[in-house]
Protein backbone atom coordinates (compact mmCIF):
# COMPACT_ATOMS: atom_id res chain seq x y z
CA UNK A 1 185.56 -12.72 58.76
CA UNK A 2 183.08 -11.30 61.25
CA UNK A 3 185.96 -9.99 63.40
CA UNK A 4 187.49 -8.42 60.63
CA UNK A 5 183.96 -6.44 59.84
CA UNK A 6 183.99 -5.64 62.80
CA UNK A 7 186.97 -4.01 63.32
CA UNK A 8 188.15 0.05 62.69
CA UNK A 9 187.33 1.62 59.63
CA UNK A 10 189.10 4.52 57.74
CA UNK A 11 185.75 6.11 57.29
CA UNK A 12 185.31 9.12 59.95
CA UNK A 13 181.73 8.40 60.71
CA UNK A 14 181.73 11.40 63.39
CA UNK A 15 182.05 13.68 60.31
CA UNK A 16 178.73 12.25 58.55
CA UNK A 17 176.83 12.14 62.14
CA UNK A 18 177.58 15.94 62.89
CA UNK A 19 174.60 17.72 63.18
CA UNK A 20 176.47 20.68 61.69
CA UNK A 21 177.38 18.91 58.61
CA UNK A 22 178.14 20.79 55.56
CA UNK A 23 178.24 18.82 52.25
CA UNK A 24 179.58 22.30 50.30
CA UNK A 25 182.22 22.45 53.29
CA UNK A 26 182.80 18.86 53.35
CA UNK A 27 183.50 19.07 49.07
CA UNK A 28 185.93 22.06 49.25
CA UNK A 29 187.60 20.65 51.83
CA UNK A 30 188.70 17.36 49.88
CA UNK A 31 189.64 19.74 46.86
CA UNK A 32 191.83 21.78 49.13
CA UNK A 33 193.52 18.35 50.62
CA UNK A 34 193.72 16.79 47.24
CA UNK A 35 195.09 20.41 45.21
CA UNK A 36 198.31 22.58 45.62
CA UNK A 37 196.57 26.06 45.83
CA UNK A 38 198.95 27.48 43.27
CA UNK A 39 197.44 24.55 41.07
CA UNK A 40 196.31 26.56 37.75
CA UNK A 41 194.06 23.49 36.72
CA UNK A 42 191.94 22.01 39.37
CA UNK A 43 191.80 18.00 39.92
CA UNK A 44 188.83 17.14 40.57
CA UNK A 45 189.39 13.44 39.95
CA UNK A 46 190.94 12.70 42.97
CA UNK A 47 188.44 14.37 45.26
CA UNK A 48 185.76 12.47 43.19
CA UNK A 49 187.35 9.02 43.94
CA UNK A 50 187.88 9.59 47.12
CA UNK A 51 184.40 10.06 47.86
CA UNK A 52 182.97 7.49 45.44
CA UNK A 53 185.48 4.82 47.28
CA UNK A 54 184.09 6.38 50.18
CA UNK A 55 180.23 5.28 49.30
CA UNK A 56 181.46 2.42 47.76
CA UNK A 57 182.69 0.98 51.22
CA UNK A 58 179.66 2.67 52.71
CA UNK A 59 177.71 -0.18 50.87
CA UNK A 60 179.96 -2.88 51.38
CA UNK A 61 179.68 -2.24 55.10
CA UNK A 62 175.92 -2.50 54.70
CA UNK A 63 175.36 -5.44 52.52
CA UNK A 64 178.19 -6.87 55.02
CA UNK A 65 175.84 -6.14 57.95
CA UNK A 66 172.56 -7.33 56.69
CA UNK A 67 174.03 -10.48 54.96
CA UNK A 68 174.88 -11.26 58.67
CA UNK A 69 172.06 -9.88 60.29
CA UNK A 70 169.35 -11.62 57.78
CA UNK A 71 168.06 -13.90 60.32
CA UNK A 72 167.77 -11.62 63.26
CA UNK A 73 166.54 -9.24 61.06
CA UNK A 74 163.73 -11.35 59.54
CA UNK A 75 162.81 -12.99 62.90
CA UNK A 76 162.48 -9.92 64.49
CA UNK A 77 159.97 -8.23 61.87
CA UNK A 78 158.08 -11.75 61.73
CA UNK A 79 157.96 -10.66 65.60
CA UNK A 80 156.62 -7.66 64.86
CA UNK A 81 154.24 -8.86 61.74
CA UNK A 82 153.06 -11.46 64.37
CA UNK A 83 152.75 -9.09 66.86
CA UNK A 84 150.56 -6.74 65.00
CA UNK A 85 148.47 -9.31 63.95
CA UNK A 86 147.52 -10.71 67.02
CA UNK A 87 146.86 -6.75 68.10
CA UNK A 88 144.86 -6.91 65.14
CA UNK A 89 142.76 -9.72 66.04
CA UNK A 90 141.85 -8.80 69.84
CA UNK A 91 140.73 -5.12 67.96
CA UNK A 92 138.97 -7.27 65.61
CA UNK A 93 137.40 -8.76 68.65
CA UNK A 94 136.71 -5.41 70.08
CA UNK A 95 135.27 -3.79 67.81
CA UNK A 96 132.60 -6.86 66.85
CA UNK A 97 131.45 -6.62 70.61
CA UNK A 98 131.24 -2.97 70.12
CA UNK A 99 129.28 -3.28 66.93
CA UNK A 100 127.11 -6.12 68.76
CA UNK A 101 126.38 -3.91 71.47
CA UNK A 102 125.36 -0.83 69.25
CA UNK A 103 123.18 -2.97 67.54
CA UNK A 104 121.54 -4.10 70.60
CA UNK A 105 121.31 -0.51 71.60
CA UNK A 106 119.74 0.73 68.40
CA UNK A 107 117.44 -2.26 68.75
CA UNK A 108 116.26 -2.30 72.63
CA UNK A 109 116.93 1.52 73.00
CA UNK A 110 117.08 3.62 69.94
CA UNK A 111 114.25 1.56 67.86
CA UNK A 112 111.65 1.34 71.37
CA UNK A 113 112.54 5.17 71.23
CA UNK A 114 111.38 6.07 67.90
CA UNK A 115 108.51 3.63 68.48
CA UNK A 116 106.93 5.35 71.83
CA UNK A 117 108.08 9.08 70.23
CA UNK A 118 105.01 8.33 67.66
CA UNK A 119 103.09 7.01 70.26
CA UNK A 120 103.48 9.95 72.03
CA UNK A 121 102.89 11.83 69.00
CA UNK A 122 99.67 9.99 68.56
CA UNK A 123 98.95 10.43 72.00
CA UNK A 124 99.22 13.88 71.81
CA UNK A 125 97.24 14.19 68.37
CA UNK A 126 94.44 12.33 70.20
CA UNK A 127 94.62 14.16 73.76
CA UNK A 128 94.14 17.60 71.79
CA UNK A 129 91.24 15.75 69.67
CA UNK A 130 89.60 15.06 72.83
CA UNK A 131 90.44 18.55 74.14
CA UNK A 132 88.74 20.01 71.18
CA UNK A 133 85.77 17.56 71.03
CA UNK A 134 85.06 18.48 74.86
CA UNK A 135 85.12 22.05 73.91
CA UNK A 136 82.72 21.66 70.79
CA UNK A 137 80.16 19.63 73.08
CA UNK A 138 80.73 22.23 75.97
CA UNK A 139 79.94 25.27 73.03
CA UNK A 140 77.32 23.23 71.56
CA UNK A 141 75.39 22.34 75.22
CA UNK A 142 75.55 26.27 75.87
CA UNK A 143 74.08 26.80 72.63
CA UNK A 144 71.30 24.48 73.40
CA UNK A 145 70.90 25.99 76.97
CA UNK A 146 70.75 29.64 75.19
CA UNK A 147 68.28 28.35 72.72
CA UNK A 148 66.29 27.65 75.71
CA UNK A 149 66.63 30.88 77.67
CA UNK A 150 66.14 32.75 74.64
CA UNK A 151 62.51 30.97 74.25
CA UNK A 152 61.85 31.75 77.38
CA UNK A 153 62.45 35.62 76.98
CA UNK A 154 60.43 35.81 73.99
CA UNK A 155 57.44 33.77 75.24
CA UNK A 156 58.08 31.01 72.64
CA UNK A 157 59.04 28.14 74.64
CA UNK A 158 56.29 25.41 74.80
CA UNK A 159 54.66 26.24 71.78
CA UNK A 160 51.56 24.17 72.26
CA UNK A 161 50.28 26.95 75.31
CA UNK A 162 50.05 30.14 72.90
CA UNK A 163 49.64 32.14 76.02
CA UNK A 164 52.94 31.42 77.23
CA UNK A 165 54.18 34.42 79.05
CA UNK A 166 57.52 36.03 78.94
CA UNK A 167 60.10 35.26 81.41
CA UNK A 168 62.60 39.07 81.57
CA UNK A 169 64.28 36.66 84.08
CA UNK A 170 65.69 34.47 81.61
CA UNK A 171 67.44 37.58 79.86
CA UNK A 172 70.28 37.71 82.49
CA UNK A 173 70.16 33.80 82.15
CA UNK A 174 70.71 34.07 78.61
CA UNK A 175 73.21 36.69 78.97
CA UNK A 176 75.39 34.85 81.34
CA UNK A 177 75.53 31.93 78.79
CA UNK A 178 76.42 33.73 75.95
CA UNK A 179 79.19 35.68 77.57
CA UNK A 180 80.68 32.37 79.19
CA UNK A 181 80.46 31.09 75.55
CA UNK A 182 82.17 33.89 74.30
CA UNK A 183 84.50 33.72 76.80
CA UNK A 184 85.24 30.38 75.34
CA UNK A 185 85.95 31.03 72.22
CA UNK A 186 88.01 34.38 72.93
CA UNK A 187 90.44 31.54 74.91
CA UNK A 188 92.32 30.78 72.00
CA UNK A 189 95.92 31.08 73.16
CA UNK A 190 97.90 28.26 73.89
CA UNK A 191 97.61 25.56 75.99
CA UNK A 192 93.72 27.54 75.73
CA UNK A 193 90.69 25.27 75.59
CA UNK A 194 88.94 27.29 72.58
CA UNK A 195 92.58 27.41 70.82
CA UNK A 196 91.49 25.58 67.84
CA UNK A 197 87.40 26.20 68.02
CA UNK A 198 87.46 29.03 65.06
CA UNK A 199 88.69 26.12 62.77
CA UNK A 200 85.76 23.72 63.47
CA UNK A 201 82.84 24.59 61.06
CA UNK A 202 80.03 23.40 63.59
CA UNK A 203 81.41 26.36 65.77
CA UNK A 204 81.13 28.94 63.00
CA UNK A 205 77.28 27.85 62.21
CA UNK A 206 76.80 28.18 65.90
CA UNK A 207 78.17 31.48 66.08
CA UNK A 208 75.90 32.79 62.63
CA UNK A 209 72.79 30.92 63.71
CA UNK A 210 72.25 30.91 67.51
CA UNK A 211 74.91 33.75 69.08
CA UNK A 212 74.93 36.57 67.11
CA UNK A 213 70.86 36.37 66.66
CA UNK A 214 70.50 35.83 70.55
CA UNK A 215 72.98 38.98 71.13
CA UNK A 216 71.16 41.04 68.72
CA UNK A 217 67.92 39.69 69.81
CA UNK A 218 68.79 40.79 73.70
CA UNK A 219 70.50 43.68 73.20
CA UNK A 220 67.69 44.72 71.22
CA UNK A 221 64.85 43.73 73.87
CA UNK A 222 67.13 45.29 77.11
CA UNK A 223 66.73 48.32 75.16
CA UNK A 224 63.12 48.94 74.46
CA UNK A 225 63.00 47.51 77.73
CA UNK A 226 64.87 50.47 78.76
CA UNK A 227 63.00 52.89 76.30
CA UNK A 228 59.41 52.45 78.12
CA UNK A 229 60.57 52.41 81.34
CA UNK A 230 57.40 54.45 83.27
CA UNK A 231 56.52 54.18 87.06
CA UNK A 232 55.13 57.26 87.90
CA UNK A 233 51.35 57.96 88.48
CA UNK A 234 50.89 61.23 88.04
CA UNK A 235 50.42 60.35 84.00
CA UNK A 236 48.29 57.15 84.35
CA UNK A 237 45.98 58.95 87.96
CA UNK A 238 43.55 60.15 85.63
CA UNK A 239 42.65 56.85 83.70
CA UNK A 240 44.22 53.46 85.75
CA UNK A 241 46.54 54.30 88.66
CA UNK A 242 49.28 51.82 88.61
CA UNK A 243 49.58 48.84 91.24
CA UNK A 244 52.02 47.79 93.80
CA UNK A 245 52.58 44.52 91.39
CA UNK A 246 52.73 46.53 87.93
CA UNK A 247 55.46 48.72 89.86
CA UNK A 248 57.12 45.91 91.40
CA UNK A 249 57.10 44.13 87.86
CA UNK A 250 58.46 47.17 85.94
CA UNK A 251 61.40 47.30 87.93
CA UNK A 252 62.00 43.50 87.90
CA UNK A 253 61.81 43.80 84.31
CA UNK A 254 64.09 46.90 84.37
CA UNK A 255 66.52 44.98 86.72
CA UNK A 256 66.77 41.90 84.20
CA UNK A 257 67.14 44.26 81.16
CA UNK A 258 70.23 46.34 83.06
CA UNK A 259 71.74 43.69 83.92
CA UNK A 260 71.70 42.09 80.51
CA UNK A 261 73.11 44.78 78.99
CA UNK A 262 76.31 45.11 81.50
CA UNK A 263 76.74 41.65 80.77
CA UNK A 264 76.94 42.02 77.13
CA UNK A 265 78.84 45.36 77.07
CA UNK A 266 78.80 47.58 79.96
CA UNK A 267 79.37 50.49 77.49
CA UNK A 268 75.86 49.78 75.95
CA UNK A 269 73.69 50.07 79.25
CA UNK A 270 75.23 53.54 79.50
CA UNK A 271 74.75 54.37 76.16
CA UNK A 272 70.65 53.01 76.50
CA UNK A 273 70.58 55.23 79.76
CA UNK A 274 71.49 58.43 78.10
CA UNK A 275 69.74 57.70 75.26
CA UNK A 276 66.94 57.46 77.20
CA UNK A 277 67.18 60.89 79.57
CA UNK A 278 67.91 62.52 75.90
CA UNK A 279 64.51 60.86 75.09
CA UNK A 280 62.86 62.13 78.08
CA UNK A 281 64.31 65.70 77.78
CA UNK A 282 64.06 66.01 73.66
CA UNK A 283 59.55 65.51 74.25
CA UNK A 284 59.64 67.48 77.49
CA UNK A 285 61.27 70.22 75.55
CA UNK A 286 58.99 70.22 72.84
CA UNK A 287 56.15 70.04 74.79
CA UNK A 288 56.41 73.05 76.96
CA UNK A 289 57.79 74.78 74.03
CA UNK A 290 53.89 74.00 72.60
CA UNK A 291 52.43 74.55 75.99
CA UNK A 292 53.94 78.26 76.13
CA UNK A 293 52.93 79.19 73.07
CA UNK A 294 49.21 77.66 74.02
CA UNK A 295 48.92 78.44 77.71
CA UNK A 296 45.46 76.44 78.21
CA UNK A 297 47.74 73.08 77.60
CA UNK A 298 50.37 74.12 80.17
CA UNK A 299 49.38 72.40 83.37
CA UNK A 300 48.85 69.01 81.74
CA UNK A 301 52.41 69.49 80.01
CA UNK A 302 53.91 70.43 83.44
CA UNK A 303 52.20 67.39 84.46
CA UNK A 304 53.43 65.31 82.11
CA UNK A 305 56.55 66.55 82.15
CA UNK A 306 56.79 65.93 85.97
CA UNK A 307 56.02 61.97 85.30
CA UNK A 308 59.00 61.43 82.84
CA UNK A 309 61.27 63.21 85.82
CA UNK A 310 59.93 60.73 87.76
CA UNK A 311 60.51 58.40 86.05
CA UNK A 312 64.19 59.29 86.27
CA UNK A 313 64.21 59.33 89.41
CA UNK A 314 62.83 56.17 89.97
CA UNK A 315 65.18 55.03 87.77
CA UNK A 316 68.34 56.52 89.76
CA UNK A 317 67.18 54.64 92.39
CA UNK A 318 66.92 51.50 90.62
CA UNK A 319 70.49 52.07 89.43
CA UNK A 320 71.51 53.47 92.47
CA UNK A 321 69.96 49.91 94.40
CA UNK A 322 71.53 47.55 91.70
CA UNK A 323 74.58 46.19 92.10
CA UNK A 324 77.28 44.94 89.11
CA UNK A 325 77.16 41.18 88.28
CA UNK A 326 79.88 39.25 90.16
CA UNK A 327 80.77 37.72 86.63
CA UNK A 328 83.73 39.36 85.14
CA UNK A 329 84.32 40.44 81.63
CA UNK A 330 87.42 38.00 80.55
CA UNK A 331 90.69 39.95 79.31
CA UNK A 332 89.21 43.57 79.68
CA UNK A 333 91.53 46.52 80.92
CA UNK A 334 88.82 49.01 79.92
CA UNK A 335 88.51 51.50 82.70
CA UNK A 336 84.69 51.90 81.38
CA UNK A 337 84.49 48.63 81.96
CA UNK A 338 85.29 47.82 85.57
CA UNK A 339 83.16 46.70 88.25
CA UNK A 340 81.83 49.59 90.12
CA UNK A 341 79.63 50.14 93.10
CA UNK A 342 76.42 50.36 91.75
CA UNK A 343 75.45 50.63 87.98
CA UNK A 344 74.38 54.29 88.64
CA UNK A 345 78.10 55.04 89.13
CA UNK A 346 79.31 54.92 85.42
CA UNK A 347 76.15 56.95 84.36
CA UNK A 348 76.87 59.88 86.64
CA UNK A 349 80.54 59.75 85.30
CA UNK A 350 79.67 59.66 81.71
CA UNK A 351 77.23 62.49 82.15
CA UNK A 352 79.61 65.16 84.58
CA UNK A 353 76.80 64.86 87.54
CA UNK A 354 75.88 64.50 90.61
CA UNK A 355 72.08 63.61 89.87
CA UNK A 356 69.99 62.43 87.22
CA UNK A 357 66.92 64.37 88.23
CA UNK A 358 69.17 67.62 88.86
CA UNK A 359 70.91 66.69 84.90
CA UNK A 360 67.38 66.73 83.39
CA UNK A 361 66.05 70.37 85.26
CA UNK A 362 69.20 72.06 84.28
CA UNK A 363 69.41 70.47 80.58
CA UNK A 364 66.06 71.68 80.50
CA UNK A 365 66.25 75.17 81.60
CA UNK A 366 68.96 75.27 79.09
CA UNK A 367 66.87 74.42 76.52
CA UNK A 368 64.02 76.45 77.21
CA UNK A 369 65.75 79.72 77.55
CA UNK A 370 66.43 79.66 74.10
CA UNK A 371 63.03 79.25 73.25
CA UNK A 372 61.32 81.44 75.50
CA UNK A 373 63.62 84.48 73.66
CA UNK A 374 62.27 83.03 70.40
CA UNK A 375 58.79 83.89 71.58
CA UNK A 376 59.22 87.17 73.60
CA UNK A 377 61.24 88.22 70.24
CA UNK A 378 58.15 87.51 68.12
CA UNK A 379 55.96 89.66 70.48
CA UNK A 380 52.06 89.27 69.81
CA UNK A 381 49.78 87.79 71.76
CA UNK A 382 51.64 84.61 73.15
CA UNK A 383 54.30 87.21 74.70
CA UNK A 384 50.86 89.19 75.99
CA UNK A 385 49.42 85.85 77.44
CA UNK A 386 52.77 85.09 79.12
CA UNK A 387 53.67 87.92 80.29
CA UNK A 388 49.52 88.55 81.88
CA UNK A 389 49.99 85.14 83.45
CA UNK A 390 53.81 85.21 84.47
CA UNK A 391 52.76 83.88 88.63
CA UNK A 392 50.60 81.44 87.22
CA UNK A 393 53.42 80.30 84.75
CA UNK A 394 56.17 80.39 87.39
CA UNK A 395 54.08 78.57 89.98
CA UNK A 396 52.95 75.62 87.28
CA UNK A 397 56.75 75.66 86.55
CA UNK A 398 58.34 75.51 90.44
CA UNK A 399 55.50 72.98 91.33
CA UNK A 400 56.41 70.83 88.35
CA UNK A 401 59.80 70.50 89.37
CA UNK A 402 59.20 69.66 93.12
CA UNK A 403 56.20 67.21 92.45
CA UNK A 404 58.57 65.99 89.78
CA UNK A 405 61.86 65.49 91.57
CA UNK A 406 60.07 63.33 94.25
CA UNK A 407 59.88 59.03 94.03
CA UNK A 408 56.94 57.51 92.54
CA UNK A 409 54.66 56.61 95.40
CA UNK A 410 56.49 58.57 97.71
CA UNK A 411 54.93 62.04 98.30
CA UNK A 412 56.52 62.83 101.51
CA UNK A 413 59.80 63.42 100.16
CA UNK A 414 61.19 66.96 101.03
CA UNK A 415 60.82 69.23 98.66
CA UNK A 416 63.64 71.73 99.76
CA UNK A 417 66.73 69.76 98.36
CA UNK A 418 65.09 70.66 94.80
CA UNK A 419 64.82 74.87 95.82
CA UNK A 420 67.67 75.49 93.59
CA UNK A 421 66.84 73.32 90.47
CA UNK A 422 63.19 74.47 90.55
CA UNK A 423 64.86 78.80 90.65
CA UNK A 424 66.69 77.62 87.41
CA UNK A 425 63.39 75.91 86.09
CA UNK A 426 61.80 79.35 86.53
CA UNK A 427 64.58 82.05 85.99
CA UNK A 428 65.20 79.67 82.33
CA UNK A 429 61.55 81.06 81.76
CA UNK A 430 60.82 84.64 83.33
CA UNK A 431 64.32 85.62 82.64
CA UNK A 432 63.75 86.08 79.09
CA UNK A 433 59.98 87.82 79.89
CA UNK A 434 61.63 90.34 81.95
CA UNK A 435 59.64 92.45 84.07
């Protein structure tokens, strides 16, 4: 039986198994085989049997095959099932040691992870606490220190001695701590130790109560300070000369005051210094204008007017002799505001000169000439009186410049290097007289 299912069969299986198999070529061709072609009607009948006998053995050739091959068949896919499942089970296996060891992971690794991230959070949180606790304390022991210094500068510190003298020292003292306290807070960048101080309301009440008062408070004294500078002696020869140790104590005083205010802003000490010249020349100008038009007051106007140019030029040499503080203005690109030689230096540049003595002659004579043309226009007798007295005028005037343009206490300084401002002193006055 299995031989004979075995054996040849009609069916051209080659036919089927062609990859180039038509199954419209394949149907016309039976038609063809199984019709004459002068056939008016078609048979289709045959050409349909043929191939339904065709499928027909087709399946009996299966079912004969797999009614033999049941066995094989079936122990060979219960091979395969059996197969699969134990492929199954050693995944299985895998993948719970792979789950086991994720878990361990995501407990010893991932979990510890998360737990010190938050304790370097918290670490962090703390670390800038104590960054910005240090900073308050450092702010609010500056504070205290300028507190201190400021008592000192007004005379108030140890109230229970009312005679408690002022210390001008302690107003570069002062001035030092409140710029490195500025300084301070200005650092607010990152990674900056005042980067969070403008939040902090202890800060802000230090800033209202204690710095801006003390800057306004020494600002305010370096100026006046400024304002009566006075060392000559020409002024003060007829009542009480002036000492060695009043001298010696003005310009201390002076020192601490012009350094103070280059501390605080560099463009304020310049601005005090010509408002001070503008002070000097402003009276001086007035009061020869008076004197000319009263000639019995001239020669103690000339004189007076020589002490205030003395006074400048004491005070070029105290600028001249003083030197920048070392401490530098955090952050600034300000040309103005750039250490320089001396403190004179900036002066000189902000007022186009050479010399402050030589700046207050010339601004003078400029002044004057104006005037003097005001009075010779008037006529009368102050143009008579001038005019009658024009060598004693120019003499008072020359000598005024030349006892003038030399140092408090220092009479032997030439008098030739001030020739020229003393001709414009004098041509600012006769030029306008005529001859």
């Amino acid at each position: 039986m299995a031989e004979e299912s075995e054996g040849p069969s009609y069916i051209d299986y080659d036919t089927f198994l062609d990859p180039d198999f038509s199954p419209t070529a394949f149907a016309n061709s039976l038609v063809i085989a199984t019709n004459d072609p002068s056939d008016t009607p078609i048979d289709l009948s045959t050409p349909l049997s043929r191939v339904l006998f065709d499928i027909q053995e087709i399946d009996t050739h299966i079912h004969t095959l797999t009614t033999q091959s049941a066995i094989p068949l079936l122990t060979h896919t219960k091979n395969q099932a059996d197969a699969g499942q134990r492929i199954v089970t050693e995944v299985d296996a895998q993948v719970a040691n792979l789950t086991d060891g994720y878990q361990r992971l995501e407990k010893e690794v991932i979990q510890r992870y998360e737990e010190a991230n938050q304790v370097r959070i918290a670490v962090e949180r703390l670390w800038e606490t104590v960054c910005i606790g240090r900073a308050v304390a450092r702010c609010l022991t500056m504070g205290r220190q300028l507190e201190t210094q400021m008592a000192e500068v007004t005379g108030a510190a140890g109230a229970s001695t009312s005679a408690k003298k002022e210390d001008h020292r302690a107003m570069f003292r002062a001035s030092n701590t409140l710029l490195t306290v500025r300084q301070l807070l200005s650092a607010s960048g990152p990674n900056e130790e005042g980067k969070h101080l403008s939040k902090v309301d202890l800060i802000t009440y230090l800033q209202n109560s204690v710095l801006t008062p003390s800057e306004t408070s020494l600002r305010n004294r370096a100026q006046q300070i400024i304002r009566e500078f006075s060392m000559s002696s020409l002024a003060s020869s007829a009542t009480t000369p002036t000492t060695y140790d009043q001298s010696e104590e003005t310009k201390s005083r002076t020192t601490s005051a012009l350094l103070s205010l280059q501390l605080l802003n560099p463009r304020l000490l310049v601005a005090a210094l010509q408002t001070y010249l503008r002070a000097s020349l402003t009276s001086s100008l007035a009061s020869v204008g008076r004197a000319l038009n009263s000639l019995p007051t001239l020669d103690r106007t000339l004189l007076e007017v020589s002490a205030r140019c003395q006074n400048i030029v004491a005070l070029e040499r105290l600028l001249e002799s003083t030197k920048p503080p070392q401490t530098p203005r955090s952050g600034s690109n300000d040309p103005a505001e750039e250490q320089s030689g001396t403190l004179l230096e900036p002066l000189l540049a902000a007022l186009d000169t050479s010399s402050l003595p030589s700046f207050f002659w010339r601004s003078l004579a400029e002044g004057l000439g104006p005037r003097v043309a005001d009075l010779v226009a008037k006529g009368g007798v102050v143009t008579r009186a001038l005019k009658s007295q024009r060598e004693r005028v120019k003499d008072g005037v020359r000598e005024c410049v030349l006892r003038g343009s030399q140092s408090p206490g220092d009479p032997t300084r030439k008098a030739g290097a001030w020739e020229r401002e003393a001709a414009v002193m004098v041509g600012s006055i006769m030029g306008p007289l005529g001859r």
